[in-house]
C-alpha atoms as a PDB file:
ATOM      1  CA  UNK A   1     123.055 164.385 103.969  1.00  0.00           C
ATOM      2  CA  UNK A   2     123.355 167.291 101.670  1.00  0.00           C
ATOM      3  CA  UNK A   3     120.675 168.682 100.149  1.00  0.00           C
ATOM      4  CA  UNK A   4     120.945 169.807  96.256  1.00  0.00           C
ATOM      5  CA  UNK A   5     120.013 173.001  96.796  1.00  0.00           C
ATOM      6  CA  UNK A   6     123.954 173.526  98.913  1.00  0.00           C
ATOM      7  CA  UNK A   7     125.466 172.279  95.916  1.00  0.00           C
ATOM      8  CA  UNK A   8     123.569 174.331  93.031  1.00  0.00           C
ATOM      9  CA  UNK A   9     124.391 176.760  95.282  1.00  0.00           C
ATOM     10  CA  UNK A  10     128.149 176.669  95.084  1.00  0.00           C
ATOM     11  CA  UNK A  11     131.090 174.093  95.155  1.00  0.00           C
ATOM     12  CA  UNK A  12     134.469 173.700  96.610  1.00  0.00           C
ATOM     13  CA  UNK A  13     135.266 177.008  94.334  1.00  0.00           C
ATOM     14  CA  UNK A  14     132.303 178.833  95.527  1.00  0.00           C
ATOM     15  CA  UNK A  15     130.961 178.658  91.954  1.00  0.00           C
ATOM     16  CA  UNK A  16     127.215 178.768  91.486  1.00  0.00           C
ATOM     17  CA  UNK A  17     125.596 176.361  89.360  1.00  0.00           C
ATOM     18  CA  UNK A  18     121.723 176.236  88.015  1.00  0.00           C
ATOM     19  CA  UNK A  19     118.955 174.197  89.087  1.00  0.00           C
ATOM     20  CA  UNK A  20     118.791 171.420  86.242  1.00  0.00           C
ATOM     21  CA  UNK A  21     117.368 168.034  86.055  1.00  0.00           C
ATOM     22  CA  UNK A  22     120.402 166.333  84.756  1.00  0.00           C
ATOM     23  CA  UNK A  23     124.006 166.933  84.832  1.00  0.00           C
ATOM     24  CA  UNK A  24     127.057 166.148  82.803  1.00  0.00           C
ATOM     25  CA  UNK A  25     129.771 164.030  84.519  1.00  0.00           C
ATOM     26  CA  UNK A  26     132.061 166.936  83.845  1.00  0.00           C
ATOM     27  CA  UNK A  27     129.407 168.870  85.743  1.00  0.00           C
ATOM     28  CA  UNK A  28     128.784 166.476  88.543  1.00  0.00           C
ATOM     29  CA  UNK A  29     132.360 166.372  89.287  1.00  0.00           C
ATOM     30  CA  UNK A  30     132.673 169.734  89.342  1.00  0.00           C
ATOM     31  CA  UNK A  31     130.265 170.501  91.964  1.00  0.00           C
ATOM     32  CA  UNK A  32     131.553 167.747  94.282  1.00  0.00           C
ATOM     33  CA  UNK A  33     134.841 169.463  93.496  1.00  0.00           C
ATOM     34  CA  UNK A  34     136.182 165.978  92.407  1.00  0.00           C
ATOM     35  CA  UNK A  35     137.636 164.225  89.125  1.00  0.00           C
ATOM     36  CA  UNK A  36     135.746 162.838  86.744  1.00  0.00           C
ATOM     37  CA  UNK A  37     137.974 159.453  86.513  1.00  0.00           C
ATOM     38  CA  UNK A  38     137.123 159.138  90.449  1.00  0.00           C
ATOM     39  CA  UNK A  39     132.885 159.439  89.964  1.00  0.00           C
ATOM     40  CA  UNK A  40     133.680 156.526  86.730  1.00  0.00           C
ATOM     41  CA  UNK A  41     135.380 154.514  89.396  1.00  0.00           C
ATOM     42  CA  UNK A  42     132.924 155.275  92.351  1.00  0.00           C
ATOM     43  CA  UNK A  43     130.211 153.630  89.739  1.00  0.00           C
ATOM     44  CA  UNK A  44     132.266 150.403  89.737  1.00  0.00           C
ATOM     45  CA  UNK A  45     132.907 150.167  93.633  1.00  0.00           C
ATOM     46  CA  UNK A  46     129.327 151.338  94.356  1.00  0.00           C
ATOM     47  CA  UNK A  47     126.539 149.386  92.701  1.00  0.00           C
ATOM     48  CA  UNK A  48     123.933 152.009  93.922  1.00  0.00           C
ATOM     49  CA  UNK A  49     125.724 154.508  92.203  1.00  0.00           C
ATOM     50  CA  UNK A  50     124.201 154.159  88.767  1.00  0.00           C
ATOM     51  CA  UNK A  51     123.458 157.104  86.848  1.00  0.00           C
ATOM     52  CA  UNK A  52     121.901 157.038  83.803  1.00  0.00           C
ATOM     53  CA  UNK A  53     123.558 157.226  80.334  1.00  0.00           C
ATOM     54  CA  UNK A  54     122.204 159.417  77.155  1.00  0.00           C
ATOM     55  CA  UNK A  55     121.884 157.675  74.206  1.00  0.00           C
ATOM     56  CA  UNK A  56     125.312 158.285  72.972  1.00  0.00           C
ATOM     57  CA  UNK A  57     126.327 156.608  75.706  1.00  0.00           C
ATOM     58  CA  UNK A  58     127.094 159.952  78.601  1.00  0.00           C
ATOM     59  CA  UNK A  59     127.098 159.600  82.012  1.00  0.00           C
ATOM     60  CA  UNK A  60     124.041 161.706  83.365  1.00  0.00           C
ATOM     61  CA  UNK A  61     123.657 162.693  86.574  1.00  0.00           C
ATOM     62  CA  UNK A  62     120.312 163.420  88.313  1.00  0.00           C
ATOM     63  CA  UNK A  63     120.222 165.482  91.498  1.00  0.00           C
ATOM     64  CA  UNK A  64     119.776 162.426  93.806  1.00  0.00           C
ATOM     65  CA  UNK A  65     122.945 160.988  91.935  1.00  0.00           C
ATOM     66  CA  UNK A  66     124.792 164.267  92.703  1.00  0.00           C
ATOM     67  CA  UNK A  67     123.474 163.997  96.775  1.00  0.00           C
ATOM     68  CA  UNK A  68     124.690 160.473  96.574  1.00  0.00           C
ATOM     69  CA  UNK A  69     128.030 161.170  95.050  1.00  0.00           C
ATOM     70  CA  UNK A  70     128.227 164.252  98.093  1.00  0.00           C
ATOM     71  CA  UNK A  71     128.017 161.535 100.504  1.00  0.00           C
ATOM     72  CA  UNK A  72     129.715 159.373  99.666  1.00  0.00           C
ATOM     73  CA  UNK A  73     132.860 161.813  99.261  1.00  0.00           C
ATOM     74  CA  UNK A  74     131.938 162.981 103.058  1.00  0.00           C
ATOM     75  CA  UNK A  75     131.661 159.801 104.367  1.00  0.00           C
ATOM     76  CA  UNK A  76     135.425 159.115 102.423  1.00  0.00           C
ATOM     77  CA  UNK A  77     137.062 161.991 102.855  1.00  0.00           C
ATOM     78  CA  UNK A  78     136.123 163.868 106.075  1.00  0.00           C
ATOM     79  CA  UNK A  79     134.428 160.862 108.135  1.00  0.00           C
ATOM     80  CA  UNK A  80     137.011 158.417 106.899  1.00  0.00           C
ATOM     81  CA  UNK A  81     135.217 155.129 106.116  1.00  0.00           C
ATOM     82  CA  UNK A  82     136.229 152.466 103.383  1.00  0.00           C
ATOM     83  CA  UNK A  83     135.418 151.888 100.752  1.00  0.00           C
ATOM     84  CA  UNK A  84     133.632 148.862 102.213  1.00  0.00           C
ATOM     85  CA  UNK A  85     132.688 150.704 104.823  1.00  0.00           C
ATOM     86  CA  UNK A  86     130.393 153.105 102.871  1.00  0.00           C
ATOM     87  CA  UNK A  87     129.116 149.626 100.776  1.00  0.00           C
ATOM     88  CA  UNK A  88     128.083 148.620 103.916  1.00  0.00           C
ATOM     89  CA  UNK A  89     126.580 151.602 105.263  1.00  0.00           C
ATOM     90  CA  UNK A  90     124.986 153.038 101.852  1.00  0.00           C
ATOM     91  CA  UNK A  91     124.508 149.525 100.027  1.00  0.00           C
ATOM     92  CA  UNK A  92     120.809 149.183 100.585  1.00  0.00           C
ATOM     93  CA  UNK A  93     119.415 153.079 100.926  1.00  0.00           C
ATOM     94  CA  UNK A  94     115.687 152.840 102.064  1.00  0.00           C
ATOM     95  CA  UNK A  95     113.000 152.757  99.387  1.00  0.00           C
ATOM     96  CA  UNK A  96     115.945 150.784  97.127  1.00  0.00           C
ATOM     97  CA  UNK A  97     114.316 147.464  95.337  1.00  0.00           C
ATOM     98  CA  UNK A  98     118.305 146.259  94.286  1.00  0.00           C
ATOM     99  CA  UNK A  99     118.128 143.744  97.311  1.00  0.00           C
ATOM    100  CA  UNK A 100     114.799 142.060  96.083  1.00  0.00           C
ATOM    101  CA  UNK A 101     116.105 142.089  92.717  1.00  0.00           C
ATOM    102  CA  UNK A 102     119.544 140.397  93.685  1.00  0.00           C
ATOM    103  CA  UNK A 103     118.201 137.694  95.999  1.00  0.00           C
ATOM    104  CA  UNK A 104     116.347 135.735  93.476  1.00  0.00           C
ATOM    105  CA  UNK A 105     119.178 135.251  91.534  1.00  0.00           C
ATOM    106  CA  UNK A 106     121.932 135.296  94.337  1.00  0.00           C
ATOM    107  CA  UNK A 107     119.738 131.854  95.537  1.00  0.00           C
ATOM    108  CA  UNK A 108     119.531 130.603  92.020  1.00  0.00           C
ATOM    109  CA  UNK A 109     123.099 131.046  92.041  1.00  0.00           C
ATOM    110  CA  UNK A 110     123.769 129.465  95.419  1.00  0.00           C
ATOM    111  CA  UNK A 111     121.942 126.466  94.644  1.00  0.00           C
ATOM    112  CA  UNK A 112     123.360 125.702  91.611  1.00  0.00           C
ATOM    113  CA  UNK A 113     126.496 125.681  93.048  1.00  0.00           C
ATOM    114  CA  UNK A 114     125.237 123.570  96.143  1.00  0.00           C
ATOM    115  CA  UNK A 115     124.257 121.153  93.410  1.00  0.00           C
ATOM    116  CA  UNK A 116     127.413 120.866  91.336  1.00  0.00           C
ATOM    117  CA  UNK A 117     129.275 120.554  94.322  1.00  0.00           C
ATOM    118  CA  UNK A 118     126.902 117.417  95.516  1.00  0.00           C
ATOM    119  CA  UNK A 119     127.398 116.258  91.820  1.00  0.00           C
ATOM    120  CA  UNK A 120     131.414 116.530  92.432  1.00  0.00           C
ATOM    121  CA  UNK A 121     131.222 114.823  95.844  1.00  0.00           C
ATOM    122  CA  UNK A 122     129.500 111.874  94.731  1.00  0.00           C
ATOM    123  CA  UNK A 123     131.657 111.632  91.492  1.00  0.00           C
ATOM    124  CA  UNK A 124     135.012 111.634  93.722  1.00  0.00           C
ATOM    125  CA  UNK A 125     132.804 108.730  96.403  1.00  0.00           C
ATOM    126  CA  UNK A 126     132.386 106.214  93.187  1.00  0.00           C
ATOM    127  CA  UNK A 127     136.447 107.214  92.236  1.00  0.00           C
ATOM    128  CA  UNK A 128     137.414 106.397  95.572  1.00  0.00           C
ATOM    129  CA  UNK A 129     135.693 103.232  95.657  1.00  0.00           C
ATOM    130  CA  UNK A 130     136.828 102.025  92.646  1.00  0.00           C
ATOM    131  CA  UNK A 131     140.388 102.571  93.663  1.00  0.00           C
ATOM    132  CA  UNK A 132     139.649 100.474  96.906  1.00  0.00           C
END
């Protein structure tokens, strides 16, 4: 993985950039030497890619979400995985509490549905022996 210091370093342009806490999207993108439109879409395909927003409502990028966004463009663009395939391979980075979170409700979820479809099943049983 790269490490922040590479990319305050310099970008694609060989442009040095300061040590900050948080970056601009315009920023970010311009040290991973990509669009801003591609980072917004990134944040849609990845759900681990989440970085903050200012109160008027700006993307801000910390350096972890800058090494993140580094990644994933390597593992895109030079190693050549999917989009899924980087979901798969980044969706869960160690130390991340998103799984624990999810389950819960993924189970909630799944049972629900396990019991509407029971519901359904025993509604279309009584129809069917009715109409025998």
């Amino acid at each position: 993985m790269l490490e922040m210091h590479d990319a305050q370093k310099t970008n694609q342009q060989g442009r040095i950039f300061p040590e900050k806490l948080f970056y601009k999207i315009g920023e970010a993108s311009e040290i991973a030497g990509l669009e801003s439109y591609v980072l917004r879409y990134w944040e849609t395909e990845f759900s681990f890619l989440k970085p903050r927003k200012s109160r008027s409502g700006q993307r801000i990028y910390t350096v972890e979400d800058i090494n993140l966004v580094l990644t994933i463009k390597r593992m895109l663009y030079e190693e050549k995985y999917t989009i899924d395939g980087v979901r798969r391979k980044l969706g869960n980075p160690p130390g991340s509490s998103q799984t624990q979170q999810a389950s819960p409700s993924v189970a909630d979820e799944s049972s629900s549905a396990q019991k509407t479809l029971s519901q359904v099943r025993e509604k279309l049983r009584e129809m069917l022996q009715r109409l025998s």
